[in-house]
N, C-alpha and C. Protein backbone atom coordinates (compact mmCIF):
# COMPACT_ATOMS: atom_id res chain seq x y z
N UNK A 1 -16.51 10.11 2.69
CA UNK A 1 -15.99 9.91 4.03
C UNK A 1 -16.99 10.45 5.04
N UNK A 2 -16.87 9.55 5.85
CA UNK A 2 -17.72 10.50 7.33
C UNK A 2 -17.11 11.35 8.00
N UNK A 3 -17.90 12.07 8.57
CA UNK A 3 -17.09 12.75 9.19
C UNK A 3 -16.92 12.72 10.79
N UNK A 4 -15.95 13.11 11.41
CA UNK A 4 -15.30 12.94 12.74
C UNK A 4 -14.48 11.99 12.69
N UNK A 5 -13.68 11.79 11.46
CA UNK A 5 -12.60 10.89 11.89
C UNK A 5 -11.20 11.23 11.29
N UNK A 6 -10.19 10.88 11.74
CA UNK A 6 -8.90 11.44 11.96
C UNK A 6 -8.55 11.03 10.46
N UNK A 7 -7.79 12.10 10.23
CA UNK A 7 -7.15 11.77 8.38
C UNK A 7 -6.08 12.74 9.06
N UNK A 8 -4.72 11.87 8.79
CA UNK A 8 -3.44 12.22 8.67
C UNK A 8 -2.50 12.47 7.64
N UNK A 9 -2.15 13.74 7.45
CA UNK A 9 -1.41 13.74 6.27
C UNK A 9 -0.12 14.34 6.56
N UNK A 10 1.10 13.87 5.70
CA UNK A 10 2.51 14.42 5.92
C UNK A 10 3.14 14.45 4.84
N UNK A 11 3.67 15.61 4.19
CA UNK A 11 4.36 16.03 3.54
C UNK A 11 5.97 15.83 3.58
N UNK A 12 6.82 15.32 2.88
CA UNK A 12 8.11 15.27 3.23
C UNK A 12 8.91 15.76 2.33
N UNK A 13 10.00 15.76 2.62
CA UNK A 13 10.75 17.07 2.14
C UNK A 13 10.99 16.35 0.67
N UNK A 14 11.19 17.34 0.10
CA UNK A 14 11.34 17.43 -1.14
C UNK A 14 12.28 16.43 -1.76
N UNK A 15 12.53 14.98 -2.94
CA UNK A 15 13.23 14.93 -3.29
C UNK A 15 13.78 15.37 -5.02
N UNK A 16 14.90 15.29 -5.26
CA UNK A 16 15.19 16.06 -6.74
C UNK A 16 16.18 14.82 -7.52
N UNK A 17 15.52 13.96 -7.92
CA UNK A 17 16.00 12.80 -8.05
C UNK A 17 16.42 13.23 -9.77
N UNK A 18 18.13 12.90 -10.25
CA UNK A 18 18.47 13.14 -11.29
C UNK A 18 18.69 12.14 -12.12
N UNK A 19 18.20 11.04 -12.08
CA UNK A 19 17.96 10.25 -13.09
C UNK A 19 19.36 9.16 -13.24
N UNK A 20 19.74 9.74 -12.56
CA UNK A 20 21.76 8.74 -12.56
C UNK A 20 21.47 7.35 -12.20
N UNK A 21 21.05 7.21 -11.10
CA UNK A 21 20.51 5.84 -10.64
C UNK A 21 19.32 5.46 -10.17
N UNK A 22 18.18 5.49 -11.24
CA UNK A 22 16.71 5.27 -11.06
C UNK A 22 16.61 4.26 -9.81
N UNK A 23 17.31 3.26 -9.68
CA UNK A 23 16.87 2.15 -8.97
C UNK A 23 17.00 2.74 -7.36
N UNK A 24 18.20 3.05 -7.12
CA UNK A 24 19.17 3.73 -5.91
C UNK A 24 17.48 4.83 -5.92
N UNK A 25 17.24 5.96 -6.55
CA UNK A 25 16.53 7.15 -5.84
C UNK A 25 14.87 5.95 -5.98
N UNK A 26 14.73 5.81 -6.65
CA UNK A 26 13.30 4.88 -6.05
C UNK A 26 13.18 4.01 -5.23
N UNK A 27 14.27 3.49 -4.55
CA UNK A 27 14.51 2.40 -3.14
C UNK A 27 14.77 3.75 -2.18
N UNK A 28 15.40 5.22 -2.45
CA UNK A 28 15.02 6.17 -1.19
C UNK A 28 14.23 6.86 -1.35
N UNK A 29 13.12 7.00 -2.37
CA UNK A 29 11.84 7.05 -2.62
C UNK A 29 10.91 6.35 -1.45
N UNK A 30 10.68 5.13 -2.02
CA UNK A 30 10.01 4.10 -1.71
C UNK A 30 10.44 3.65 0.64
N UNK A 31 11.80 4.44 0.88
CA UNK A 31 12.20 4.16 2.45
C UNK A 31 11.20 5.35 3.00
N UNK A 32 11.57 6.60 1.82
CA UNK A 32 10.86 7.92 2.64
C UNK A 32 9.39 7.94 2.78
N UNK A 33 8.77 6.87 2.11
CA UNK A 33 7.32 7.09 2.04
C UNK A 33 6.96 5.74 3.38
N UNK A 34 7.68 5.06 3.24
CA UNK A 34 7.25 3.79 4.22
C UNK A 34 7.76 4.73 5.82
N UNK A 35 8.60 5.31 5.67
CA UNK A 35 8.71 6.57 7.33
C UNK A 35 7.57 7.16 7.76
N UNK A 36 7.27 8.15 6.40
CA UNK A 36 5.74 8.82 6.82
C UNK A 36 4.71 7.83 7.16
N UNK A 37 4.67 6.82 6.59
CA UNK A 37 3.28 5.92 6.53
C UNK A 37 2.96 5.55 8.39
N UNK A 38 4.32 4.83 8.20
CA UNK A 38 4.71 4.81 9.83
C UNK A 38 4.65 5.79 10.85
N UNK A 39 4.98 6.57 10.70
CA UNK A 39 4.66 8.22 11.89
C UNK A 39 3.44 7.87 11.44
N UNK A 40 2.36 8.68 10.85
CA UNK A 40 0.79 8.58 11.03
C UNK A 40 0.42 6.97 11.39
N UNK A 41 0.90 6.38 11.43
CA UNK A 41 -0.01 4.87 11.91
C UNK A 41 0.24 5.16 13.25
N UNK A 42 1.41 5.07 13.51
CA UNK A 42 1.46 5.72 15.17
C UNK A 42 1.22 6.93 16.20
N UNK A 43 0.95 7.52 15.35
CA UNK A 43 0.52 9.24 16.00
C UNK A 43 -1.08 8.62 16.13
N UNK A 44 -1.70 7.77 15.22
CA UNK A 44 -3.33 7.55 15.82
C UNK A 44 -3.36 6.87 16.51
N UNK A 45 -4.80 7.14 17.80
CA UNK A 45 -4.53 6.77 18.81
C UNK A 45 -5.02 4.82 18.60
N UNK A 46 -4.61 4.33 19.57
CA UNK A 46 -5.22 2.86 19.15
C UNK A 46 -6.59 2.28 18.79
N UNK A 47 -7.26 3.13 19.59
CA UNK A 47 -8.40 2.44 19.10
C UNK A 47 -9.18 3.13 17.59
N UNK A 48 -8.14 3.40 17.04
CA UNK A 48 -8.60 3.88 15.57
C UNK A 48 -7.72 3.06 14.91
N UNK A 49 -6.99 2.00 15.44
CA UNK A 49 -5.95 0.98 14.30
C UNK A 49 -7.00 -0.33 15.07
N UNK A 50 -8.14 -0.41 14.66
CA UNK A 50 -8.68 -1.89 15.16
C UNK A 50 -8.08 -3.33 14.55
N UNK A 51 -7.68 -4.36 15.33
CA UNK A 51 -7.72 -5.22 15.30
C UNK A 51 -7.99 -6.03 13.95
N UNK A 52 -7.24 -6.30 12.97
CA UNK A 52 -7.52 -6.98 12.16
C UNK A 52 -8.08 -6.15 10.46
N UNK A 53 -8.13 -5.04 10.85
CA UNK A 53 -8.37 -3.74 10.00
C UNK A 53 -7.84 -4.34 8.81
N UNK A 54 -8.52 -4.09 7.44
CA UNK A 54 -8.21 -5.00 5.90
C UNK A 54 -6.93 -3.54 5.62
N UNK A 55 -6.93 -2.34 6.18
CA UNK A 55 -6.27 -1.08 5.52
C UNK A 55 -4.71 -1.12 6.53
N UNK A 56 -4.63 -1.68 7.40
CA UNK A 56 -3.79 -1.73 8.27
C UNK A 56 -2.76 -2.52 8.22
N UNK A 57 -1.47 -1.99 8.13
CA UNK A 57 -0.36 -3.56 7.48
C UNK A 57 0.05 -3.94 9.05
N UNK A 58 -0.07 -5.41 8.64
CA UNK A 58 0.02 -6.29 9.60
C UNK A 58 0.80 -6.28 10.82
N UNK A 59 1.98 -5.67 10.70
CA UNK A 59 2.53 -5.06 11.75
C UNK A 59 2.35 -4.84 13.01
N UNK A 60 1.30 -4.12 12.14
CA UNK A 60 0.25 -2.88 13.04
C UNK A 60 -0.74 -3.45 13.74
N UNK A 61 -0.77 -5.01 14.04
CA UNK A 61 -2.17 -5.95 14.09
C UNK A 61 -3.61 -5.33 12.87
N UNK A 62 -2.90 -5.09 11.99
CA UNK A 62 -3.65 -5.35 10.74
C UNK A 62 -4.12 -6.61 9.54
N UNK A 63 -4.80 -6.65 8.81
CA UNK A 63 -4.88 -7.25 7.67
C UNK A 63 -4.39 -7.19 6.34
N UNK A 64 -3.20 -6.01 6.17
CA UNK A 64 -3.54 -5.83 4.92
C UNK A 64 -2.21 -6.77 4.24
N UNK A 65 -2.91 -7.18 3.00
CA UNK A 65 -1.28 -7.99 2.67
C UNK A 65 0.06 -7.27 2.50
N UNK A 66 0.97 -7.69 2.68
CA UNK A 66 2.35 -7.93 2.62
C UNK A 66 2.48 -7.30 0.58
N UNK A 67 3.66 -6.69 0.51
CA UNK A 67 3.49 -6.03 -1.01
C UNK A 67 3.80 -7.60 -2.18
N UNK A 68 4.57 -8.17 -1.34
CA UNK A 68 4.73 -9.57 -2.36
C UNK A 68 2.97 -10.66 -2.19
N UNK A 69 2.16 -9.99 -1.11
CA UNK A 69 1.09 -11.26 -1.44
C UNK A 69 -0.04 -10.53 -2.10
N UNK A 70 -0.09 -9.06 -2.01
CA UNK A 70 -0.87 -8.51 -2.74
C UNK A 70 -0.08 -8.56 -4.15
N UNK A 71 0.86 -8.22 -4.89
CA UNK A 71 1.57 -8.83 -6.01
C UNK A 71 0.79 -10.13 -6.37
N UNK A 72 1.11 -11.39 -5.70
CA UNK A 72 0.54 -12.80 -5.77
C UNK A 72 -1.03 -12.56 -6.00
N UNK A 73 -1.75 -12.08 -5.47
CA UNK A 73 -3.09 -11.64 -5.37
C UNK A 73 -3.50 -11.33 -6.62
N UNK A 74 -2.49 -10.14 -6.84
CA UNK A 74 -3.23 -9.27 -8.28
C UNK A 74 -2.73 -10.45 -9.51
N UNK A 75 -1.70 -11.27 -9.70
CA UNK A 75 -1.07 -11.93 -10.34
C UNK A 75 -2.73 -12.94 -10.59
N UNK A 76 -3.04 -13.39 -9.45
CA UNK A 76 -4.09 -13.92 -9.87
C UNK A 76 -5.00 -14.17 -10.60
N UNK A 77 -5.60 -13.12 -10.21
CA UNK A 77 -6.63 -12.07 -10.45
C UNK A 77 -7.09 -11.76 -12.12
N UNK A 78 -5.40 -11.86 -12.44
CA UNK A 78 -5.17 -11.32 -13.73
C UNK A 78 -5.55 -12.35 -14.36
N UNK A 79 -4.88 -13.93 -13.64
CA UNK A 79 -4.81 -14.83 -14.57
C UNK A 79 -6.51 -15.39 -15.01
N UNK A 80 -7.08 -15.27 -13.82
CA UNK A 80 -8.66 -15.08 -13.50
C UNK A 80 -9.16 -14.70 -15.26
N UNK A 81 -9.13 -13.19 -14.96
CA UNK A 81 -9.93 -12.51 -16.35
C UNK A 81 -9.13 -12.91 -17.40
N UNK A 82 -7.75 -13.32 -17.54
CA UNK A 82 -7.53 -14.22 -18.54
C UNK A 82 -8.44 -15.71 -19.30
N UNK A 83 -8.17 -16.07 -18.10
CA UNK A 83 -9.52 -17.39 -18.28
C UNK A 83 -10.30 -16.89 -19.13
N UNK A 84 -11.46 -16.17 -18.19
CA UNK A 84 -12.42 -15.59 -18.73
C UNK A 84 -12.63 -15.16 -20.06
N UNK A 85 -11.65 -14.62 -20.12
CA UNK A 85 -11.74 -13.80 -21.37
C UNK A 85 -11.90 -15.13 -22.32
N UNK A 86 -10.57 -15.90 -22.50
CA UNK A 86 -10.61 -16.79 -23.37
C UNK A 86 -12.02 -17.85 -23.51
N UNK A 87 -12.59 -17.94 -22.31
CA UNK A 87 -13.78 -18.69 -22.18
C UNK A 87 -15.17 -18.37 -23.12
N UNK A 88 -15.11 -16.77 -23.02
CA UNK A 88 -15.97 -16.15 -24.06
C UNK A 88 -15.99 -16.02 -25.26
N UNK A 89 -14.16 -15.78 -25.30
CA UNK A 89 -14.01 -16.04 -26.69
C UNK A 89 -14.42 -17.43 -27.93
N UNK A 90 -14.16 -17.94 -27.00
CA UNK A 90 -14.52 -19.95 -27.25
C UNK A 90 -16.09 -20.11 -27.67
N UNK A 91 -16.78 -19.27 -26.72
CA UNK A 91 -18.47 -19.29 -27.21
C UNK A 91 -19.22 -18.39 -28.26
C-alpha cells in the first residue's frame, strides 16, 4: 500500500451465534457486515470514492459487481479452466 491514504476500519459488536438457526444468524451476520461496509464508504470523503472505481459497489457510483454477477463471473471462470483442463488432457 502507499502511503497517505485513508484505510477505514470498524469493529462491531460482538456476535455469539449458537448454532440453532445457521441460516437466520448468517443472514444477521451477513446485514451487520453490509452496515459497517456502508458507514466507511460514507465517512470517506468523495473524492476518494472515484467514479467508476472496480472496488466500489455500484451504488456508490462504483464498478464493482453485484454478489449474483460476480457469482456468474466466477461460475465462468470455472467453467473456463474446466475446458482447459479437459483440452490438455485430450493432447
Amino acid at each position: 500500500m502507499s502511503r497517505h491514504h485513508r484505510i477505514d476500519i470498524e469493529v462491531g459488536e460482538p456476535m455469539h451465534p449458537t448454532g440453532a438457526d445457521p441460516t437466520a444468524e448468517t443472514a444477521e451476520l451477513k446485514a451487520r457486515m453490509e452496515a459497517m461496509l456502508e458507514r466507511c464508504i460514507l465517512a470517506s470523503p468523495p473524492d476518494e470514492r472515484p467514479e467508476g472505481a472496480w472496488w466500489l459497489p455500484q451504488q456508490y457510483g462504483g464498478s464493482a459487481p453485484t454478489t449474483e454477477e460476480a457469482a456468474a463471473q466466477y461460475a465462468e471462470e470455472r467453467r473456463r479452466r474446466a475446458e482447459a483442463r479437459a483440452a490438455k488432457r485430450r493432447r
